[in-house]
Protein backbone atom coordinates (compact mmCIF):
# COMPACT_ATOMS: atom_id res chain seq x y z
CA UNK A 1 -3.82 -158.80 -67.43
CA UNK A 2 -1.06 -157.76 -65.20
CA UNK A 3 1.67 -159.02 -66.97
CA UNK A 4 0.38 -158.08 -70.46
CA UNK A 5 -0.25 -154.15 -69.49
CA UNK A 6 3.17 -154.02 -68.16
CA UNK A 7 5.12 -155.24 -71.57
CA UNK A 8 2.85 -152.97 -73.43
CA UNK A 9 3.54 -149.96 -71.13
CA UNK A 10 7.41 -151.17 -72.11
CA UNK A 11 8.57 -147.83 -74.72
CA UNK A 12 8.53 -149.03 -78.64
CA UNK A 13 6.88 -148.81 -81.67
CA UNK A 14 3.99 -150.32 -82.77
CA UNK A 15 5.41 -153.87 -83.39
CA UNK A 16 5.21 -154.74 -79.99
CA UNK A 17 2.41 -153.96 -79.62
CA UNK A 18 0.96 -156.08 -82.34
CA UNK A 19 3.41 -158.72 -81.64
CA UNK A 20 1.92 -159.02 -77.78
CA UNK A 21 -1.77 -159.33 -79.32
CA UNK A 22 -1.09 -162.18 -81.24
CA UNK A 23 1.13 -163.59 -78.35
CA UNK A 24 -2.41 -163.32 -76.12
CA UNK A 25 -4.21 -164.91 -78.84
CA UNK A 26 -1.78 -167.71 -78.65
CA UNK A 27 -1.99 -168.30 -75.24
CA UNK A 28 -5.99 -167.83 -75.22
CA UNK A 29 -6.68 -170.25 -78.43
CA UNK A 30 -4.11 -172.62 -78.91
CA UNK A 31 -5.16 -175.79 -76.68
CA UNK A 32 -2.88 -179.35 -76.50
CA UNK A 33 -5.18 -181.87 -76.67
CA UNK A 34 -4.92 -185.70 -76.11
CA UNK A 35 -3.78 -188.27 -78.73
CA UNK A 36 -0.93 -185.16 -80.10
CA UNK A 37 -3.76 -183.13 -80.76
CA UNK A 38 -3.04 -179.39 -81.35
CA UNK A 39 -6.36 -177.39 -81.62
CA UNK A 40 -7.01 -174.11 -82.36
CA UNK A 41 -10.91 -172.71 -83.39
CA UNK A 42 -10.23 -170.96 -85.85
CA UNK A 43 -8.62 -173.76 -88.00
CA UNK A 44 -8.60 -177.75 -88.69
CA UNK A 45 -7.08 -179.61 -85.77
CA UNK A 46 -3.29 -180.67 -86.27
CA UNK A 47 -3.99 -184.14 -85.32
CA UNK A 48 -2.64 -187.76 -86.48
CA UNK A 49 -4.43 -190.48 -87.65
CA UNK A 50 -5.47 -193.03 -85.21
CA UNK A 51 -3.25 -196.01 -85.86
CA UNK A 52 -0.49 -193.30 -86.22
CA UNK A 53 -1.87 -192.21 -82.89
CA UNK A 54 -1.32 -196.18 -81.58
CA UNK A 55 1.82 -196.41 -82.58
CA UNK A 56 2.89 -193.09 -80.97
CA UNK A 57 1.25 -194.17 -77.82
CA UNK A 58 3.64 -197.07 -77.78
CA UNK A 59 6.97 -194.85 -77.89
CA UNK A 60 9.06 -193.67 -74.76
CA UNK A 61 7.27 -190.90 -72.77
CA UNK A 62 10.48 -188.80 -73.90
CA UNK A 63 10.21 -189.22 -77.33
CA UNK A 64 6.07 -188.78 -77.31
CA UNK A 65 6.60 -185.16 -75.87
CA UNK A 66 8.99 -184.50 -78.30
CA UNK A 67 7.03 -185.55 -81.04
CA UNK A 68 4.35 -183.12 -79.22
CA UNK A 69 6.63 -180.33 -79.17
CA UNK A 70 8.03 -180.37 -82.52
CA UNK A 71 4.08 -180.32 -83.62
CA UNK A 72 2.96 -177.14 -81.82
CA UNK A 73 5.96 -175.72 -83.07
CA UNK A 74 5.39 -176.58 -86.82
CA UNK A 75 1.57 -175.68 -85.65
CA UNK A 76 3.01 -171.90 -84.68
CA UNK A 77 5.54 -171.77 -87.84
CA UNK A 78 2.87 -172.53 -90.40
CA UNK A 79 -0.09 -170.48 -88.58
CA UNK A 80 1.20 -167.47 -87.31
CA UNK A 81 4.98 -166.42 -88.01
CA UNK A 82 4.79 -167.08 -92.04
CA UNK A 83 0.96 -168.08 -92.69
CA UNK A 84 2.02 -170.51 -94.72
CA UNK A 85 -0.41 -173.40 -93.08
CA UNK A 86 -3.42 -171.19 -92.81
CA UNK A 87 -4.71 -171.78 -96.23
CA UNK A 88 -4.35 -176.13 -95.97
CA UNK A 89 -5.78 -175.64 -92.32
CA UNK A 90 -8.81 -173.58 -92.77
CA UNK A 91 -12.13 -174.00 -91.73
CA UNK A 92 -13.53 -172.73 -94.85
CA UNK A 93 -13.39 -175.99 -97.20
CA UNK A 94 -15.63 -174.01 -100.35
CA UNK A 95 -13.04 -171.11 -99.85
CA UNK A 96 -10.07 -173.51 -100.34
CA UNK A 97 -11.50 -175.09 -102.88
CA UNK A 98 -12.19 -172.02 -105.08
CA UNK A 99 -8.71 -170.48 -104.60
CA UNK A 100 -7.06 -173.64 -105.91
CA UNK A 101 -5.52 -173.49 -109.48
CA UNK A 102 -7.63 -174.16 -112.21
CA UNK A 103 -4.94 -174.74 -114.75
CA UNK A 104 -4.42 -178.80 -114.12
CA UNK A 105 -1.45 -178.67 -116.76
CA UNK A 106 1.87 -180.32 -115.41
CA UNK A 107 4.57 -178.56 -115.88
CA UNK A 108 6.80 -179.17 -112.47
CA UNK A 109 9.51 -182.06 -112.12
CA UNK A 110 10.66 -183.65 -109.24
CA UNK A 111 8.31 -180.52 -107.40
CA UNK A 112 9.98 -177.93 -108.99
CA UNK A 113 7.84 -175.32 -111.04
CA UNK A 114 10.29 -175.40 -114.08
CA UNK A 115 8.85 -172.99 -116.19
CA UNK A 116 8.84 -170.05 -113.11
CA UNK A 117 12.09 -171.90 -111.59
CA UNK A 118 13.81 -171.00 -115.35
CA UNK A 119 12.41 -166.86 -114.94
CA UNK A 120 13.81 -166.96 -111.77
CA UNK A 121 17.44 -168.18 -112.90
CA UNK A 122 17.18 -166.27 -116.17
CA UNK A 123 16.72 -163.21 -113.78
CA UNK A 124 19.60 -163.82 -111.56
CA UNK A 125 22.38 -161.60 -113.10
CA UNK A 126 25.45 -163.12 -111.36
CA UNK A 127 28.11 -164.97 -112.88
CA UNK A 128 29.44 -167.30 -109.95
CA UNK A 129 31.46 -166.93 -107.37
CA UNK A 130 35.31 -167.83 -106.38
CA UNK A 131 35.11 -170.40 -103.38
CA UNK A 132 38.70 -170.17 -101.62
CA UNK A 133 40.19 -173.11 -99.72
CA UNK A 134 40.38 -176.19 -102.07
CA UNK A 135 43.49 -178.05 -101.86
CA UNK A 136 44.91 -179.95 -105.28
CA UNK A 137 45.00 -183.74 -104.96
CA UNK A 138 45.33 -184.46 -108.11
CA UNK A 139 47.12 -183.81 -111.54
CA UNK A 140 45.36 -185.68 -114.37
CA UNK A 141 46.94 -186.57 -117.53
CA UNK A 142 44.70 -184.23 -119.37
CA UNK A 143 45.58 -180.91 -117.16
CA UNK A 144 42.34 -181.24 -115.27
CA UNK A 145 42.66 -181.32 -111.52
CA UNK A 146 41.13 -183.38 -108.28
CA UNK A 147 40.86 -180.87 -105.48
CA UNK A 148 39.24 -181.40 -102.05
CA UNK A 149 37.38 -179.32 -99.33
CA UNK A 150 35.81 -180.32 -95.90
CA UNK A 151 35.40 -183.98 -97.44
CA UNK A 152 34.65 -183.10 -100.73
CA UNK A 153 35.77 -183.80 -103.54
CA UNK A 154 35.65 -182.02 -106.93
CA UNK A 155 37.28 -182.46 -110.81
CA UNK A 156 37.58 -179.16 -112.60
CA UNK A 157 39.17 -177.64 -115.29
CA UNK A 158 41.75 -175.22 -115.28
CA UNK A 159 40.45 -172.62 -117.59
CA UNK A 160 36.97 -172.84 -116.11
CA UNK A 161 37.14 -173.13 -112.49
CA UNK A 162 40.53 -171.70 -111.66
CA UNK A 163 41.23 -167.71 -111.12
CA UNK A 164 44.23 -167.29 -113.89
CA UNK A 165 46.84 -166.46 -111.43
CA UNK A 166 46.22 -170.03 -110.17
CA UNK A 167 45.58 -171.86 -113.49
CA UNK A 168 49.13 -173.73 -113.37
CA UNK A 169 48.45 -174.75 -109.78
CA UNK A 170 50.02 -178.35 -109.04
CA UNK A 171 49.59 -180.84 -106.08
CA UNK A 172 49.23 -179.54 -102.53
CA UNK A 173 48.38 -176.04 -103.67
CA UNK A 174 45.54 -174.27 -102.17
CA UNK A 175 43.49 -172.46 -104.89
CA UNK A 176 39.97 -171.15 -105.16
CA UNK A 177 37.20 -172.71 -107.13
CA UNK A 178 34.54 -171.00 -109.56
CA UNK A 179 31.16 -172.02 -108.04
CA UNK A 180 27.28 -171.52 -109.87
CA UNK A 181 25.58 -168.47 -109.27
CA UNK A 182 22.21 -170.11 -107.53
CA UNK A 183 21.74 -173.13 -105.34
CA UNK A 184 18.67 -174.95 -104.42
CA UNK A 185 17.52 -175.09 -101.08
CA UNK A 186 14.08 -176.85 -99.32
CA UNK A 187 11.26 -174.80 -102.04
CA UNK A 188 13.79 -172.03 -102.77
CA UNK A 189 16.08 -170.82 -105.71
CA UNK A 190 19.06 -169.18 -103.99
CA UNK A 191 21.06 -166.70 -105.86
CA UNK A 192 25.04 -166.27 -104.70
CA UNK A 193 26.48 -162.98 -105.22
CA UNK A 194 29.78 -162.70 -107.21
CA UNK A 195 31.50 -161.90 -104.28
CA UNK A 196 30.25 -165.45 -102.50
CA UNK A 197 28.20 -166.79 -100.16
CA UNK A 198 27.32 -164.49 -96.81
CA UNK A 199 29.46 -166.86 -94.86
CA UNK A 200 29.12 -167.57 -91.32
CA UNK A 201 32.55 -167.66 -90.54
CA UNK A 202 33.60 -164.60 -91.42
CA UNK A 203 30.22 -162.86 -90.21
CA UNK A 204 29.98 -164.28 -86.53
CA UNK A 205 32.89 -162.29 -84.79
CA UNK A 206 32.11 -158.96 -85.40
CA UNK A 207 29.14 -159.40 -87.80
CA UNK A 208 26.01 -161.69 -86.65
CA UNK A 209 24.33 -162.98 -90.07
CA UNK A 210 21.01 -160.49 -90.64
CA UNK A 211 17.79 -161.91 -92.91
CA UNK A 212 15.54 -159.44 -94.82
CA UNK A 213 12.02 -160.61 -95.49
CA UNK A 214 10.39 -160.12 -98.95
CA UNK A 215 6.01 -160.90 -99.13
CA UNK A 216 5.96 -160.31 -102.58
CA UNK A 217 3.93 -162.18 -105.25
CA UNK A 218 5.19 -164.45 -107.58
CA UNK A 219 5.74 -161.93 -110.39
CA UNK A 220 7.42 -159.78 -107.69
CA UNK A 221 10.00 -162.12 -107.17
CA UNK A 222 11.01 -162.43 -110.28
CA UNK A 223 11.59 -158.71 -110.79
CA UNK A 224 13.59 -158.34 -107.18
CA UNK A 225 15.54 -161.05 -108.27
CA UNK A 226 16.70 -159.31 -110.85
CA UNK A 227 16.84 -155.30 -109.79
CA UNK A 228 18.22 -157.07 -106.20
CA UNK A 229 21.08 -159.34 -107.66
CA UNK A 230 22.32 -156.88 -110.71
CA UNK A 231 22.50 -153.56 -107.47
CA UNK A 232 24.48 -156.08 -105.04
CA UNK A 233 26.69 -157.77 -107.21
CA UNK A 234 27.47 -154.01 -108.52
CA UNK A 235 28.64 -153.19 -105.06
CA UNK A 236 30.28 -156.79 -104.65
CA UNK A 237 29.62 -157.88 -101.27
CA UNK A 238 28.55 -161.38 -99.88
CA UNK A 239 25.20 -161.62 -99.96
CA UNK A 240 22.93 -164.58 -100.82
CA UNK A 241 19.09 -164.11 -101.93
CA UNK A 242 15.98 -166.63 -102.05
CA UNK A 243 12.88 -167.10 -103.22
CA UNK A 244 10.12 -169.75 -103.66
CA UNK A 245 10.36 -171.85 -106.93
CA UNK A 246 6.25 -172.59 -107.11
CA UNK A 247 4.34 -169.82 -107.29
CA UNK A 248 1.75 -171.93 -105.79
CA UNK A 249 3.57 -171.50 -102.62
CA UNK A 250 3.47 -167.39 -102.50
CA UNK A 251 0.25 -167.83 -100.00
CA UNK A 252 2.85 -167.09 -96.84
CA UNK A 253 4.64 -163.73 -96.05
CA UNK A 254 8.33 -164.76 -96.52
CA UNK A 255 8.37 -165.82 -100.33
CA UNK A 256 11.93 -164.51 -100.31
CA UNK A 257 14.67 -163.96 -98.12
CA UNK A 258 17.94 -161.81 -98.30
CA UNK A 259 20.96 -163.02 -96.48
CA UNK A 260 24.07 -160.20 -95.62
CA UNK A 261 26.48 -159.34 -92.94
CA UNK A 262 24.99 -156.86 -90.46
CA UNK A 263 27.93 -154.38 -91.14
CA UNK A 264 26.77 -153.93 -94.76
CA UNK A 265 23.39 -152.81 -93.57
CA UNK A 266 23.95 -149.49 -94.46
CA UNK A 267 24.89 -150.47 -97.96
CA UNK A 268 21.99 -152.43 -98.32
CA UNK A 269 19.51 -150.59 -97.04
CA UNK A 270 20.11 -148.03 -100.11
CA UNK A 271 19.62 -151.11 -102.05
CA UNK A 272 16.31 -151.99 -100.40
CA UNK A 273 15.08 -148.39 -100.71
CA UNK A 274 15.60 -148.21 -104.61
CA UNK A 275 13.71 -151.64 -105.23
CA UNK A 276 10.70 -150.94 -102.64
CA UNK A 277 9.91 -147.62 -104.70
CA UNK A 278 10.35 -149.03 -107.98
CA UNK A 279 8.34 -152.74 -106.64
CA UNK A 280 6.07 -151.61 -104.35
CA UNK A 281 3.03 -152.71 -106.05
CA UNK A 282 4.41 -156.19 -105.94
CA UNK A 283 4.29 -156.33 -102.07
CA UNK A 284 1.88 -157.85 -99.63
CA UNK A 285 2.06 -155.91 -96.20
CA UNK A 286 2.14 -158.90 -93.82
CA UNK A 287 5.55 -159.87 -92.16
CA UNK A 288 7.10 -162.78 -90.35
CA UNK A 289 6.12 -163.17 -86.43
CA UNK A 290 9.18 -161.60 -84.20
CA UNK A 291 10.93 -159.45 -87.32
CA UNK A 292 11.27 -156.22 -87.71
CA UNK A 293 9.24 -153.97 -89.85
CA UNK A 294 11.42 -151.96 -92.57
CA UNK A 295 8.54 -150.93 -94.67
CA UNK A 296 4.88 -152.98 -95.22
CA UNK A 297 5.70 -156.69 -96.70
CA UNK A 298 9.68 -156.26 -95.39
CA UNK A 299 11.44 -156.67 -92.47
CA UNK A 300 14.25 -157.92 -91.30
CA UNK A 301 15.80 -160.62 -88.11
CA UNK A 302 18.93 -161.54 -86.75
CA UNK A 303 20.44 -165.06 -87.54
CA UNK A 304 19.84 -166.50 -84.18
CA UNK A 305 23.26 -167.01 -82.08
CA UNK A 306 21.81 -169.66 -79.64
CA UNK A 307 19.60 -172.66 -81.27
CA UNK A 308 17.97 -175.64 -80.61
CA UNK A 309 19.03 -177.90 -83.69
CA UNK A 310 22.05 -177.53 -85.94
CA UNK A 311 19.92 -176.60 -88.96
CA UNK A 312 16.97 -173.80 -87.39
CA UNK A 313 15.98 -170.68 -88.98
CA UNK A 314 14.76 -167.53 -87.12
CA UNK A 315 11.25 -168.27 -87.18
CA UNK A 316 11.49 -172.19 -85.84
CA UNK A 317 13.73 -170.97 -83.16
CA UNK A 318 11.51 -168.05 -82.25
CA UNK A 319 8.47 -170.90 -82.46
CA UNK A 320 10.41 -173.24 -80.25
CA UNK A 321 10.93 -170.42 -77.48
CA UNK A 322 6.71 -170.18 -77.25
CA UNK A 323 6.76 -174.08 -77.99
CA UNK A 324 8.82 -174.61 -74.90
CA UNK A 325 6.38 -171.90 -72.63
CA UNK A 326 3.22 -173.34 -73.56
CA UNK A 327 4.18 -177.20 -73.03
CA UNK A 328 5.82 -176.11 -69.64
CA UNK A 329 2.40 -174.96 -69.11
CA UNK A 330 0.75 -178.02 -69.98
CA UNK A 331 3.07 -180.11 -68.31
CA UNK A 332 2.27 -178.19 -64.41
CA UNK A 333 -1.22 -178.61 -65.43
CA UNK A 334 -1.56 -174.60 -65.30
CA UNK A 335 -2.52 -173.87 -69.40
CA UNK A 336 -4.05 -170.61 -67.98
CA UNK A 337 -3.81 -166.91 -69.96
CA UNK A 338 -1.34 -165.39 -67.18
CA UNK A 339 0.95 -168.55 -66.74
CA UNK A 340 1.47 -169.37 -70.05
CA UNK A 341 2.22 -165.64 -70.79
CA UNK A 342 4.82 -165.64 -67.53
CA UNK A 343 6.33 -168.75 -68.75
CA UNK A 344 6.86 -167.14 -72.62
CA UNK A 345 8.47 -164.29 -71.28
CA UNK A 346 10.62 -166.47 -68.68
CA UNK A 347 11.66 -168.47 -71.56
CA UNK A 348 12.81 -165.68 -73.90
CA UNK A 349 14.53 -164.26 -70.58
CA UNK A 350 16.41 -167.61 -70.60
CA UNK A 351 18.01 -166.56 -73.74
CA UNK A 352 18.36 -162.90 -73.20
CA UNK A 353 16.12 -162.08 -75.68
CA UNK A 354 13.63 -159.16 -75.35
CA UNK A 355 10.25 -159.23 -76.27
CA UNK A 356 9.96 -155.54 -77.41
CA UNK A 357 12.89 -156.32 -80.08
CA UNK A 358 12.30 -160.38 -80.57
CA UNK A 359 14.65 -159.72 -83.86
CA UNK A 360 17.63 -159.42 -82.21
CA UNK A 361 20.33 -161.79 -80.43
CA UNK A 362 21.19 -161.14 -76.84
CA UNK A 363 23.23 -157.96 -76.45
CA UNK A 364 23.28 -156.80 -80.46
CA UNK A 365 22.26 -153.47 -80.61
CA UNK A 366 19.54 -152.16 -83.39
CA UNK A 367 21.11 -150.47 -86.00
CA UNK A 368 18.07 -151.18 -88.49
CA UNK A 369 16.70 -147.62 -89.34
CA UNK A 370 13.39 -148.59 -91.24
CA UNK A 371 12.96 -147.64 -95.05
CA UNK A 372 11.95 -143.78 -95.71
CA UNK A 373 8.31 -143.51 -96.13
């Protein structure tokens, strides 16, 4: 194919390359079918029930195509940027069956894993973080304070939650509050470093928000968590770090995800080096679709400066880019190999994005030297 030999011929490293077979295998497999049908022959159809299918039928043309969309898009998340769907939607219904869990004992709450949720928290070494900007509302009669940020609203206690500089704070005083050390987010534990939160504020001047993958098993995670939290919070810099709280879950190739400024890459990276020689065994060598390959199982991706909902990570807006090429395909009624590949790479070119370096926003520059062999 025309178009396909002349991103190939494009200089870079071997990630392009692989990244522009499994583009062609997308645009060669992956077939929209009626009734919200996404097929693929390699797995199970993504398909609805039929009364669901009724119902859907019934529903603005608008809002049917964008049910459409947002499948394929789930469709590309789950099957090829993180894997994570491959396993429910396989073909093979024995091989599912014998790589379920045998151990039927039930020991999660609300979904949570709580035994593996505990070695993950017990493994986080940071003590909480200062959170600036609350404003006192409130003096109670027993010294303990009302204060209020962006809507919310908090009661503390001096001695815990205030730095001691600020512990006699009174009314309309700004002060900052002492916040956990982890967070739970959508199937993740998140650590917080000492030194907060990687914040998007203060990262998206001069400093885009960067992501580094982890495929490690569930044991693996445990151990990052804690080689990865007690290095950064040594060098105290913003930094948050995530990883799944069911080990059931470790079947896809982000099981945990670091979060930094892209200015501390340099510091990091040092970091990274010292826990991929000591963990190495613990890694898987897949990565996310679109990242960047530091070493096998890591690699790394911009936070993405232009999305399509408030709320998108890198690999659902990367997803929604193809999502958008291959509907516009179906949608002339032209679903062949060389238009849909034309219209993916006229819809990254929409966003200034370049195929050979998907990982990066539109005019960042690469400063992401991979890990030392």
């Amino acid at each position: 194919m025309q178009l396909l030999n002349s991103l190939i011929l494009q200089p870079d490293n071997n990630l392009s390359q692989a990244l522009l077979n499994i583009l062609e295998d997308i645009v060669t497999k992956i077939q929209i079918q009626p009734n919200f049908c996404i097929y693929h022959p390699n797995y199970k159809p993504l398909k609805l029930p039929d009364e669901a299918v009724e119902r859907f039928q019934k529903l603005p043309l608008n809002l049917q195509h964008k049910f459409l969309n947002s499948q394929l898009c789930n469709f590309l998340y789950g099957i090829y940027y993180n894997g994570a769907s491959r396993t429910a939607l396989s073909l093979d219904i024995n091989l599912m069956d014998s790589t379920m869990p045998k151990n039927l004992e039930n020991n999660t709450y609300l979904g949570v894993d709580v035994a593996f949720y505990e070695q993950l928290h017990l493994s986080n070494k940071g003590i909480g973080y200062f959170d600036p900007g609350w404003q006192v509302v409130v003096e109670e009669n027993d010294r303990s304070l009302v204060v209020k940020k962006s809507g919310l609203t908090l009661h503390i206690e001096r001695d815990r939650h205030l730095r001691d500089i600020e512990r006699n704070a009174i009314a309309g005083d700004i002060v900052a509050v002492k916040m956990p050390r982890n967070l739970v987010q959508n199937g993740f534990y998140m650590a917080v470093g000492n030194a907060g939160l990687s914040s998007h504020a203060e990262t998206a001047i001069n400093s885009p928000l960067v992501r580094v993958y982890f495929n490690l098993s569930p044991e693996g995670a445990v151990a990052v968590m804690s080689s990865l939290t007690q290095q950064l919070n040594t060098i105290y810099i913003p930094f948050t770090f995530k990883a799944l709280y069911n080990p059931s879950d470790y079947d896809r190739y982000d099981t945990a995800v670091l979060y930094f400024g892209k200015t501390q890459y340099s510091v990091i990276k040092v970091v990274l080096q010292d826990i991929y020689v000591n963990y190495k065994p613990y890694f898987r060598e897949e990565i996310p679709l679109f990242t960047k390959s530091l070493a096998p199982g890591l690699a790394l991706a911009e936070e993405p400066n232009h999305k399509f909902s408030e709320k998108e990570s890198f690999g659902i807006n990367r997803c929604q880019i193809v999502t958008n090429a291959l509907v516009e395909a179906w949608q002339q009624g032209d679903e062949s190999k060389g238009n849909r590949m034309a219209l993916i790479q006229k819809q990254f070119a929409l966003y200034d994005i370049k195929l050979q370096h998907p990982y990066l926003n539109s005019n960042s520059h690469d400063i992401y030297a991979p890990l030392s062999s």
